[in-house]
C-alpha atoms as a PDB file:
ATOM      1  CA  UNK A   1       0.000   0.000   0.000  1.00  0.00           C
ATOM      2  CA  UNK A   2       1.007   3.859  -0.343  1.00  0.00           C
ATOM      3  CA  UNK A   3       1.143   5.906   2.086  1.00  0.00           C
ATOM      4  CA  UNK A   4       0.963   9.845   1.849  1.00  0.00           C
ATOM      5  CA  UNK A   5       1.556  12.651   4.401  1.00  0.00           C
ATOM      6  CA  UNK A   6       0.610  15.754   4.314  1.00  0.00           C
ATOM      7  CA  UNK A   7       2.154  18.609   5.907  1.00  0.00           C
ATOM      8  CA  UNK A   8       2.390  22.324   7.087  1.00  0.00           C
ATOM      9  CA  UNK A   9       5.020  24.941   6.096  1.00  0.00           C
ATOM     10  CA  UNK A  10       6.780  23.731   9.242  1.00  0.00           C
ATOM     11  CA  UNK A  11       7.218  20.569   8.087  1.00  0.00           C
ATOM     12  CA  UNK A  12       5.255  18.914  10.855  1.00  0.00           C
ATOM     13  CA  UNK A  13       2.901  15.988   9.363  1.00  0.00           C
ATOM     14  CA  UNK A  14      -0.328  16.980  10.025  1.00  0.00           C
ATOM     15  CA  UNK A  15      -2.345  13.313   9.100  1.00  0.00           C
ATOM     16  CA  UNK A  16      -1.452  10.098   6.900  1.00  0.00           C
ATOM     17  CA  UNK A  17      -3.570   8.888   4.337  1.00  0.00           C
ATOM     18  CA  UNK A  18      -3.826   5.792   2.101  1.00  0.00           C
ATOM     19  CA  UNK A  19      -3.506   5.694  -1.564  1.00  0.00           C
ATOM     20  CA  UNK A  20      -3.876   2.588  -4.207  1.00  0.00           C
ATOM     21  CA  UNK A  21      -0.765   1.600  -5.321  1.00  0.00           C
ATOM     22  CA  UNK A  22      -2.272   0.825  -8.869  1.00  0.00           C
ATOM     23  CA  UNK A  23      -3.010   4.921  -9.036  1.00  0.00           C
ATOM     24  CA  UNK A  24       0.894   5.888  -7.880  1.00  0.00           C
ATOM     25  CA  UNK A  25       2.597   3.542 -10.202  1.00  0.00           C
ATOM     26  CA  UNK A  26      -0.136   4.441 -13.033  1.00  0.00           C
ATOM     27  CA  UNK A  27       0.747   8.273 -11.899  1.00  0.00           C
ATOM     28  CA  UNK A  28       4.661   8.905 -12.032  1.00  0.00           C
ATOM     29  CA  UNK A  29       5.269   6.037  -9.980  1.00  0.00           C
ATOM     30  CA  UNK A  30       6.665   6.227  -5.923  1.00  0.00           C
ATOM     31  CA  UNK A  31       8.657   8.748  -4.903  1.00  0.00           C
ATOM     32  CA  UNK A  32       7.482  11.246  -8.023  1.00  0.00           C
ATOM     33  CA  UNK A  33       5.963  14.595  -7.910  1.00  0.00           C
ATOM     34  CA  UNK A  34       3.581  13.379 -10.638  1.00  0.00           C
ATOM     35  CA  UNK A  35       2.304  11.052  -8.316  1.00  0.00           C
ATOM     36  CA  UNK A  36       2.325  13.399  -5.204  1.00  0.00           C
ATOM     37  CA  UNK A  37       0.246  15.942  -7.814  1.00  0.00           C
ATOM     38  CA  UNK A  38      -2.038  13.609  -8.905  1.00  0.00           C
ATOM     39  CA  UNK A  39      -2.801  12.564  -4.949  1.00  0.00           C
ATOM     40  CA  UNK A  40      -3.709  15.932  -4.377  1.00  0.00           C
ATOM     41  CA  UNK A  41      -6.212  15.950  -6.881  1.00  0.00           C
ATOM     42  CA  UNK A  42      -8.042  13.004  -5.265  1.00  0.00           C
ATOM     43  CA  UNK A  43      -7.087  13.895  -1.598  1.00  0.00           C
ATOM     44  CA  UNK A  44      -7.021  17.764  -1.322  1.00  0.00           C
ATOM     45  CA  UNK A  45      -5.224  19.538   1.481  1.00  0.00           C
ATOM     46  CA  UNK A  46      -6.699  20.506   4.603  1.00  0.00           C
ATOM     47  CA  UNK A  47      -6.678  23.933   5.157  1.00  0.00           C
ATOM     48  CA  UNK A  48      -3.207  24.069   7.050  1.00  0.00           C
ATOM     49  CA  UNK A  49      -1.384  21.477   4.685  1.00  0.00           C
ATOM     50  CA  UNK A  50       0.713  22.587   1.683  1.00  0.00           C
ATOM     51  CA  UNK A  51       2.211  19.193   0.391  1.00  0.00           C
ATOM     52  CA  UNK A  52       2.062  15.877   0.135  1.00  0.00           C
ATOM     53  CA  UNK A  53       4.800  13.445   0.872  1.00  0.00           C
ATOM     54  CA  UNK A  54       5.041   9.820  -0.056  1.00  0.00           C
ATOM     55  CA  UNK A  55       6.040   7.941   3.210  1.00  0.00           C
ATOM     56  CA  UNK A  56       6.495   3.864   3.831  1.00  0.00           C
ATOM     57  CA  UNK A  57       5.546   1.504   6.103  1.00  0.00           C
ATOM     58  CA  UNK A  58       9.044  -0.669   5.891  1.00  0.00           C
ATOM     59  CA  UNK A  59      11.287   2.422   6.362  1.00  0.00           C
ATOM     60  CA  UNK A  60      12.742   1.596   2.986  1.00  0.00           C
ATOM     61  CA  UNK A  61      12.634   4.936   2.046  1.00  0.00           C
ATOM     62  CA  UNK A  62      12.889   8.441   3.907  1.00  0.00           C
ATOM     63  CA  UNK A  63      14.150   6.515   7.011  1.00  0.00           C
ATOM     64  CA  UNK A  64      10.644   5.572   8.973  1.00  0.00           C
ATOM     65  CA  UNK A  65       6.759   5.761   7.937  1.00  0.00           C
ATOM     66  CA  UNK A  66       5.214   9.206   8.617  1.00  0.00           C
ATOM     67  CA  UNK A  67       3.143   9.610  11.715  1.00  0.00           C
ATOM     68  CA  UNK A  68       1.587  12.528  13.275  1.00  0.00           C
ATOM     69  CA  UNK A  69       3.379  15.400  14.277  1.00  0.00           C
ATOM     70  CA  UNK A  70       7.008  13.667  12.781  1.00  0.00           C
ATOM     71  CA  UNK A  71       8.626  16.322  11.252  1.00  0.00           C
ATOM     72  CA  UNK A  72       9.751  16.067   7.102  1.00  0.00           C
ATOM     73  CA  UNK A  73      13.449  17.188   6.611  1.00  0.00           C
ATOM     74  CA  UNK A  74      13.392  18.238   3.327  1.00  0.00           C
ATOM     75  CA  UNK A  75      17.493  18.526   3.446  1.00  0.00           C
ATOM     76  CA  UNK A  76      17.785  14.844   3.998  1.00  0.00           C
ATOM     77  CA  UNK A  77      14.687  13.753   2.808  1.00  0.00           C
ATOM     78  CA  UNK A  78      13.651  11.926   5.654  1.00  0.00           C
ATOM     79  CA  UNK A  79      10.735  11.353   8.025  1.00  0.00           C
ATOM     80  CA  UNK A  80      11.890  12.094  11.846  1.00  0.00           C
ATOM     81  CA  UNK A  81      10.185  11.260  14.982  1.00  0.00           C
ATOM     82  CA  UNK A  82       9.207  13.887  17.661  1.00  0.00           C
ATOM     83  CA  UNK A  83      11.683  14.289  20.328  1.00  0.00           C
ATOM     84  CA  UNK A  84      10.578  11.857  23.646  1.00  0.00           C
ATOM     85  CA  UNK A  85      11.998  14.222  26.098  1.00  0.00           C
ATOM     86  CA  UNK A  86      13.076  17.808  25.896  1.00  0.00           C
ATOM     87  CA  UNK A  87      16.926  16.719  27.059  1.00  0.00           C
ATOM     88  CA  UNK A  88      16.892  14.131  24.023  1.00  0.00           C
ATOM     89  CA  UNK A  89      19.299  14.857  21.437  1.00  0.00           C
ATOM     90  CA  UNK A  90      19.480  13.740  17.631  1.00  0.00           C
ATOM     91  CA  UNK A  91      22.276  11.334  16.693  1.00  0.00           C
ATOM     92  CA  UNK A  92      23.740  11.304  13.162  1.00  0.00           C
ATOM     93  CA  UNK A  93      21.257   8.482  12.396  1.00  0.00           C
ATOM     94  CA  UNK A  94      18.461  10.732  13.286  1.00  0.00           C
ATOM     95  CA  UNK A  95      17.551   8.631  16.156  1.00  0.00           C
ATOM     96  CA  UNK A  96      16.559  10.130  19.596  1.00  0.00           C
ATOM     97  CA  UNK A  97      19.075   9.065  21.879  1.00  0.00           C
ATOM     98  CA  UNK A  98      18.770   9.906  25.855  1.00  0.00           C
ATOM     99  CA  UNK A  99      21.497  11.908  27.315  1.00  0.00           C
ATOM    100  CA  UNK A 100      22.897   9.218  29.501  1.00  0.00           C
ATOM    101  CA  UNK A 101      22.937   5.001  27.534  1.00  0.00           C
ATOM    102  CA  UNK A 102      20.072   3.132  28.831  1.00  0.00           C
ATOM    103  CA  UNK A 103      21.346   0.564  31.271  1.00  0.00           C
ATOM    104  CA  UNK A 104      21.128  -3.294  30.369  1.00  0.00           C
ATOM    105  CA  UNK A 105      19.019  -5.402  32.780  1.00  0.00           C
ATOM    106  CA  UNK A 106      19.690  -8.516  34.339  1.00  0.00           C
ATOM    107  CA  UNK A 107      19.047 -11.397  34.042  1.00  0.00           C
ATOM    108  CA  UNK A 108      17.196 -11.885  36.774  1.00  0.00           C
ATOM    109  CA  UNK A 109      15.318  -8.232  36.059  1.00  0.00           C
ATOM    110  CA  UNK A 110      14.667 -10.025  32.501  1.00  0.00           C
ATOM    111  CA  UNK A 111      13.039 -12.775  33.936  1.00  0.00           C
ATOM    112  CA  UNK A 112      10.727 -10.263  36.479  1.00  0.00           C
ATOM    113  CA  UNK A 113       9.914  -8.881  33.198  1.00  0.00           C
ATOM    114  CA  UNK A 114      11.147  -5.573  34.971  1.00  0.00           C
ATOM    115  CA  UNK A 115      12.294  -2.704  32.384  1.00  0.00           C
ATOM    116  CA  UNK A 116      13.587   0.965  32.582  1.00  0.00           C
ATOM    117  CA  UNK A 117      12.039   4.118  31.664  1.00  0.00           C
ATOM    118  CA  UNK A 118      13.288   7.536  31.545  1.00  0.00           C
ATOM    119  CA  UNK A 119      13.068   9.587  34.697  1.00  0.00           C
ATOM    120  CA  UNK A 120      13.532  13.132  32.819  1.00  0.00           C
ATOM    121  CA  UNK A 121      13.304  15.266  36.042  1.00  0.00           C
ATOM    122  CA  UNK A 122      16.287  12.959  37.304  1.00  0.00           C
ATOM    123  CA  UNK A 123      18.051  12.491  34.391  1.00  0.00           C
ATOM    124  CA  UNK A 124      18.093   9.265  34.892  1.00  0.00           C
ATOM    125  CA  UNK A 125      16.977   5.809  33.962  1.00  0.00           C
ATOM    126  CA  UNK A 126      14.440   3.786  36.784  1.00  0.00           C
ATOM    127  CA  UNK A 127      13.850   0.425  37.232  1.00  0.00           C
ATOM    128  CA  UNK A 128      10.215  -0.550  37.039  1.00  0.00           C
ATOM    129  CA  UNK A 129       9.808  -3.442  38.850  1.00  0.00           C
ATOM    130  CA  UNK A 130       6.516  -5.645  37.810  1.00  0.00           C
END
């Protein structure tokens, strides 16, 4: 299936819709502006949109299928994900990464099917204990 996002002039996707494959390929093919032109005549913008975007459910292309409120970097032509926690930087994969490395559990904690989660007032990871 294809998948199209549309969003606003600050690059934030505003919704995902679905589009018949038969129609893309028929229509410039994936990836094209023909094809991002001719969704737009059978899927107008809403009233804050001003593009559509092809985006893909295997990550294939344009790193990670568009969700709401990801943001489109037009530079690198990639999808990115919203940023967890304010202290949350990019890495040069474009992955969120925490500022101190998520510790490994146990395997004990494994087997108490405990987990961590990130305490952003501490900085820190906790242990959730189930």
């Amino acid at each position: 299936m294809a998948y199209f996002a549309e969003i606003d002039e600050n690059n934030k996707v505003l919704r995902v819709v679905v589009a018949c494959d038969t129609d893309i390929a028929n229509n410039g093919g994936d990836l094209s502006e023909q094809a991002s032109e001719y969704f737009k005549s059978k899927v107008p913008l809403s009233i804050n949109g001003i593009k559509w975007i092809q985006t893909f459910s295997n990550g294939e292309f344009r790193k990670q299928k568009a969700s709401i409120n990801f943001t489109y970097d037009s530079f690198k032509d990639k999808f990115i994900s919203p940023q967890p926690y304010p202290s949350w930087s990019l890495d040069s994969n474009d992955d969120w990464q925490p500022p101190i490395v998520k510790p490994e559990l146990t395997l004990e904690q494994k087997e108490n099917n405990n987990f961590y989660i990130w305490n952003e007032t501490n900085q820190n990871w906790d242990l959730i204990n189930q």
